[in-house]
N, C-alpha and C. Protein backbone atom coordinates (compact mmCIF):
# COMPACT_ATOMS: atom_id res chain seq x y z
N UNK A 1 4.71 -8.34 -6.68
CA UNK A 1 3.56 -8.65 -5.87
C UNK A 1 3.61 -10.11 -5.42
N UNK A 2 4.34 -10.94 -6.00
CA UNK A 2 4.52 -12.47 -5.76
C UNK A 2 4.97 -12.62 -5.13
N UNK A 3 6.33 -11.77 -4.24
CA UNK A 3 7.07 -12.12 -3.68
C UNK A 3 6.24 -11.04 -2.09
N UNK A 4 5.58 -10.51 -1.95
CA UNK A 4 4.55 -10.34 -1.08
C UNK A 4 3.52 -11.16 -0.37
N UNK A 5 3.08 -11.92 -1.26
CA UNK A 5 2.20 -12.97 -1.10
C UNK A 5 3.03 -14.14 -0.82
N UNK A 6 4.14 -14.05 -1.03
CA UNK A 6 5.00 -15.09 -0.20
C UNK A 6 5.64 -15.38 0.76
N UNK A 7 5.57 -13.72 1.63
CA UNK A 7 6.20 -13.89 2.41
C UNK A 7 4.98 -13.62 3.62
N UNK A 8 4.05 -13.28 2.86
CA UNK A 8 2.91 -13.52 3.85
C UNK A 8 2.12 -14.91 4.12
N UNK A 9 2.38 -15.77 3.62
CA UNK A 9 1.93 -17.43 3.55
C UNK A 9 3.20 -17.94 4.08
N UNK A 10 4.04 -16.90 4.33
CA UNK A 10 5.41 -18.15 5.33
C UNK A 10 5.00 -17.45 6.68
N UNK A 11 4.04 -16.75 6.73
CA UNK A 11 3.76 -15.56 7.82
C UNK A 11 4.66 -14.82 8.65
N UNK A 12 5.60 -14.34 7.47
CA UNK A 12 6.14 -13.33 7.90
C UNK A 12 6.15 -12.00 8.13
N UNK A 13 5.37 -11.75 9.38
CA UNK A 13 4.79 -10.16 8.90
C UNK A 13 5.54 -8.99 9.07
N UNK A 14 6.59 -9.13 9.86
CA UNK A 14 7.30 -8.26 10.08
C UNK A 14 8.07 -7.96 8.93
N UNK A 15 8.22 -8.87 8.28
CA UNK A 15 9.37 -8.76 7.06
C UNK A 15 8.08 -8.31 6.31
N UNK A 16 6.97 -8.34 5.65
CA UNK A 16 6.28 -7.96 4.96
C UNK A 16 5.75 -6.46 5.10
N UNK A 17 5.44 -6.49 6.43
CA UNK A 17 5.59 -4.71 6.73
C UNK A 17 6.68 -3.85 6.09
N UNK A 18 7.94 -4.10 6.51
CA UNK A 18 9.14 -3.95 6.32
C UNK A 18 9.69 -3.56 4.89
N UNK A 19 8.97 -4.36 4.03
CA UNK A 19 8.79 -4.60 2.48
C UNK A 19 8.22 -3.74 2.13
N UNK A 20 6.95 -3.47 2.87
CA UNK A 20 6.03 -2.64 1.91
C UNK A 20 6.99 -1.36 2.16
N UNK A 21 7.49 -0.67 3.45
CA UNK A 21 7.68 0.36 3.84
C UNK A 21 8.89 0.94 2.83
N UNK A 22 9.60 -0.31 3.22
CA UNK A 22 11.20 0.14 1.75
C UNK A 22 10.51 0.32 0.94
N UNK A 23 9.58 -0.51 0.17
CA UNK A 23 9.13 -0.22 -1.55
C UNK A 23 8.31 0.90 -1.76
N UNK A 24 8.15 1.62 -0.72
CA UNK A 24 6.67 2.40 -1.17
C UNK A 24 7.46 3.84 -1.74
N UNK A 25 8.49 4.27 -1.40
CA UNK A 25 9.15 5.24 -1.98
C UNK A 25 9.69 4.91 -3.49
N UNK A 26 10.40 3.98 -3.91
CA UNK A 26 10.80 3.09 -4.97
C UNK A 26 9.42 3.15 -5.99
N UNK A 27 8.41 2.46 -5.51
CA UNK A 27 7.11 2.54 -6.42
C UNK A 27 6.48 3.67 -6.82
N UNK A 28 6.14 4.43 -5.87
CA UNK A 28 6.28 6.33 -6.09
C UNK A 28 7.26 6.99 -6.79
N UNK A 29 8.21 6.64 -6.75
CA UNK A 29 9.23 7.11 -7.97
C UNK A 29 9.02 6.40 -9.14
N UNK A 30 8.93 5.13 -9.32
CA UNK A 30 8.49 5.05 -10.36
C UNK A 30 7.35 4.82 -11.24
N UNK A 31 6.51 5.70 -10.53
CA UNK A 31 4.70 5.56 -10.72
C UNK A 31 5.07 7.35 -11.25
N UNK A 32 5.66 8.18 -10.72
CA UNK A 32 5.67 9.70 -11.26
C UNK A 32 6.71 9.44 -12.92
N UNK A 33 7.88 8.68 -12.69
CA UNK A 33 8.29 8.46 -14.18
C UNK A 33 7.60 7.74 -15.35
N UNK A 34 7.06 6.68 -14.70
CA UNK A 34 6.09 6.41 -16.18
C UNK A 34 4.68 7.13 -16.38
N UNK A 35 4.18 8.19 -15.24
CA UNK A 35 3.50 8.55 -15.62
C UNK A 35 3.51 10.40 -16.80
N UNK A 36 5.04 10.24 -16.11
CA UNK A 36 5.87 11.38 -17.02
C UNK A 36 6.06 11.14 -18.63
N UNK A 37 5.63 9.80 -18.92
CA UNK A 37 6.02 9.69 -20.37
C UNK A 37 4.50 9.47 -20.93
N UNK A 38 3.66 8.95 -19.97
CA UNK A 38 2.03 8.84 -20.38
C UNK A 38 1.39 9.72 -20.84
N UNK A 39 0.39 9.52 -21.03
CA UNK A 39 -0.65 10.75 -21.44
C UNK A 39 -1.27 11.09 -20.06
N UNK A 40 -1.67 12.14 -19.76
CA UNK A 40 -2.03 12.65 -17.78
C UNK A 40 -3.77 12.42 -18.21
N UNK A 41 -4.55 11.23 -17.09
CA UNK A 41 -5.56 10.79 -17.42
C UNK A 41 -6.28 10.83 -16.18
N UNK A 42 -7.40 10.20 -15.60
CA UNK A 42 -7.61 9.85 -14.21
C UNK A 42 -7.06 8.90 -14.02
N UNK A 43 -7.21 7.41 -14.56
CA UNK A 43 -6.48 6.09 -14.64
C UNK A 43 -5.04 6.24 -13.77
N UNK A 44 -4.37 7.86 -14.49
CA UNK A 44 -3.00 7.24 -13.59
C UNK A 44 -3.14 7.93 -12.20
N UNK A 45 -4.13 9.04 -11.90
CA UNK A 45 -4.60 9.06 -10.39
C UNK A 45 -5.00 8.04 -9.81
N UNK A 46 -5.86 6.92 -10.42
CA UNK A 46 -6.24 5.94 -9.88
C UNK A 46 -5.05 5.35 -9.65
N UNK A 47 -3.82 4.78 -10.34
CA UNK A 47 -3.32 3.91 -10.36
C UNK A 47 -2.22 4.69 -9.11
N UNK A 48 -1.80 5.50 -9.01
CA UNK A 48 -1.16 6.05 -7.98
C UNK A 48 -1.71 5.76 -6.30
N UNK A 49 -2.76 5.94 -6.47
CA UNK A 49 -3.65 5.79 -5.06
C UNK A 49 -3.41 4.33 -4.91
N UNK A 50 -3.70 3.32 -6.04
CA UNK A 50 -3.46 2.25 -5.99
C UNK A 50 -2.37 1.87 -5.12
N UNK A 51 -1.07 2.59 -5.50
CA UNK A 51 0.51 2.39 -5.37
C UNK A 51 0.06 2.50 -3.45
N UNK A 52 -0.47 3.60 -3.08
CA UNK A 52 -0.18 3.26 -1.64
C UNK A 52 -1.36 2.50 -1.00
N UNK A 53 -2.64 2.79 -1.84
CA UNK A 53 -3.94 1.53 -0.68
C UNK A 53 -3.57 0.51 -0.68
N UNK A 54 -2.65 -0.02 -1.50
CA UNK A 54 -2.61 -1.92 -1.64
C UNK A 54 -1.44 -2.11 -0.69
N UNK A 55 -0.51 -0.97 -0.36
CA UNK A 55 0.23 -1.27 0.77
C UNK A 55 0.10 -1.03 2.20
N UNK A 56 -0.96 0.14 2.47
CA UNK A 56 -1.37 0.12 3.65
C UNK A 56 -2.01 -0.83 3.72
N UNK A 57 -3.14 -1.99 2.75
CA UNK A 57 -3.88 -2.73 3.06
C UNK A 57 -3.25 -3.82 3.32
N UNK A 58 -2.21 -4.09 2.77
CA UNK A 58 -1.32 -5.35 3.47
C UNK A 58 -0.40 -4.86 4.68
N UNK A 59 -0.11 -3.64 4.80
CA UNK A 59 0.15 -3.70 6.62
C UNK A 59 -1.01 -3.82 7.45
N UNK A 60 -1.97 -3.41 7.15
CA UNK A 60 -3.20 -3.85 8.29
C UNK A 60 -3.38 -4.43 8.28
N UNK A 61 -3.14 -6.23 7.61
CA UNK A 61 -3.90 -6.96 8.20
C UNK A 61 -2.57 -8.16 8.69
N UNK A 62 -0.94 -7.40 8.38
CA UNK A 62 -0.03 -7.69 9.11
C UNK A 62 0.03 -7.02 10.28
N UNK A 63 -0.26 -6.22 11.06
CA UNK A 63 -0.25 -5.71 11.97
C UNK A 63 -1.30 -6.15 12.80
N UNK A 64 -2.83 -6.82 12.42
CA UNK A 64 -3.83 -7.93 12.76
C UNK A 64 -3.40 -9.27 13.30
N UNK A 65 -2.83 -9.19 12.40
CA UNK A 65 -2.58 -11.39 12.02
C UNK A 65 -1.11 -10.97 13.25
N UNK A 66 -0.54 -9.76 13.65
CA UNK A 66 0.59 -9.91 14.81
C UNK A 66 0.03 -9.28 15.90
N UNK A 67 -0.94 -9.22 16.27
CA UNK A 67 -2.08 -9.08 17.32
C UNK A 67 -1.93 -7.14 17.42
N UNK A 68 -1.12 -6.98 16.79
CA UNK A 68 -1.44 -5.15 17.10
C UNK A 68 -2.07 -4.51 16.71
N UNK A 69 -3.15 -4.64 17.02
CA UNK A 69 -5.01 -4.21 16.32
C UNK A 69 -4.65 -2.84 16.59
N UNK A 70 -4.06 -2.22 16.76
CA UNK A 70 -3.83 -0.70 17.59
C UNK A 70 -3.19 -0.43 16.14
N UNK A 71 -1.99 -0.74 15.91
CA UNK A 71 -1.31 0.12 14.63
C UNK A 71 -2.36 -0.59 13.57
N UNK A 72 -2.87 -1.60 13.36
CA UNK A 72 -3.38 -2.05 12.46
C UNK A 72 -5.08 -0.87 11.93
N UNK A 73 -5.72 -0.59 13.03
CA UNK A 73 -6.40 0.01 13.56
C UNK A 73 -6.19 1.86 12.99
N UNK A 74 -4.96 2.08 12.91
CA UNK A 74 -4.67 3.27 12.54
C UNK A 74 -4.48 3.63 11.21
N UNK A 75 -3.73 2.09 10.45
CA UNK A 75 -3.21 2.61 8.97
C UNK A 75 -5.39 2.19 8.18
N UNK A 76 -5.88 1.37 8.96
CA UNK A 76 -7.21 1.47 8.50
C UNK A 76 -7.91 2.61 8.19
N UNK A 77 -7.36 3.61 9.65
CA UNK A 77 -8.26 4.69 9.89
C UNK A 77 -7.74 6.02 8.43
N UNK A 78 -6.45 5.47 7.92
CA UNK A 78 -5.57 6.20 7.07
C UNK A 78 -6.46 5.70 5.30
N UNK A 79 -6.59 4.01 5.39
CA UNK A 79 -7.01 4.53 4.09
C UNK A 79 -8.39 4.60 3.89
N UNK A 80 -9.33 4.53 5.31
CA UNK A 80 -10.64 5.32 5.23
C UNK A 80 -10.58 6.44 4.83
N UNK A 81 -10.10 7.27 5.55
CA UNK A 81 -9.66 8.77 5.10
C UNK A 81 -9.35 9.17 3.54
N UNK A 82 -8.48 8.67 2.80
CA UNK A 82 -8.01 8.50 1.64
C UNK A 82 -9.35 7.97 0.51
N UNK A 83 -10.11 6.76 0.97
CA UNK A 83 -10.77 6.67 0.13
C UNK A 83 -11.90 7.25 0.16
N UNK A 84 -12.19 8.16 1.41
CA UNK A 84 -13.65 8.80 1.08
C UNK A 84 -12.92 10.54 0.69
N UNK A 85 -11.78 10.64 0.43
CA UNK A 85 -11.39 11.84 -0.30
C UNK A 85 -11.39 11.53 -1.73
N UNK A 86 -11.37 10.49 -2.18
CA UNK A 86 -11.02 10.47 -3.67
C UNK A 86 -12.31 9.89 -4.01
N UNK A 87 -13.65 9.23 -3.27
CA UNK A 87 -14.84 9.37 -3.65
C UNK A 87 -15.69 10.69 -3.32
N UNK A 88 -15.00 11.46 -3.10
CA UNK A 88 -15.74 13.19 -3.20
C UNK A 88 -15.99 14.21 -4.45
């Protein structure tokens, strides 16, 4: 996560988009293996949802801060969607 926040304070957003997009498969794989050795709780539903809102939320406001309110605009409209399904 440090190295996220770093490359967004050199304002690099393209490379930070870029980042999230490679890692988000990588983190999903390994969010289903440690949750394979856990005990199955809500916590690790929460923490899964986690795995992708915290990365759509840093492409939207890289896709903002690079004036494309349009894609930025869409992955918003994605984790609206998402979070009023998992507050149902």
């Amino acid at each position: 996560m440090f190295y996220y926040c770093n490359v967004l304070q050199l304002q690099k957003y393209d490379a930070a988009i870029h980042l999230c997009e490679q890692s988000q498969h990588l983190a999903e794989t390994n969010f289903v293996l440690a949750s394979n050795t856990a005990n199955s709780d809500s916590s690790l539903c929460d923490s899964y949802s986690s795995v992708k809102l915290w990365r759509w939320s840093l492409k939207s406001k890289c896709y903002f801060r690079l004036g494309r309110l349009e894609a930025s605009l869409n992955v918003l409209e994605k984790l609206q969607q998402v979070v009023s399904v998992t507050d149902s």
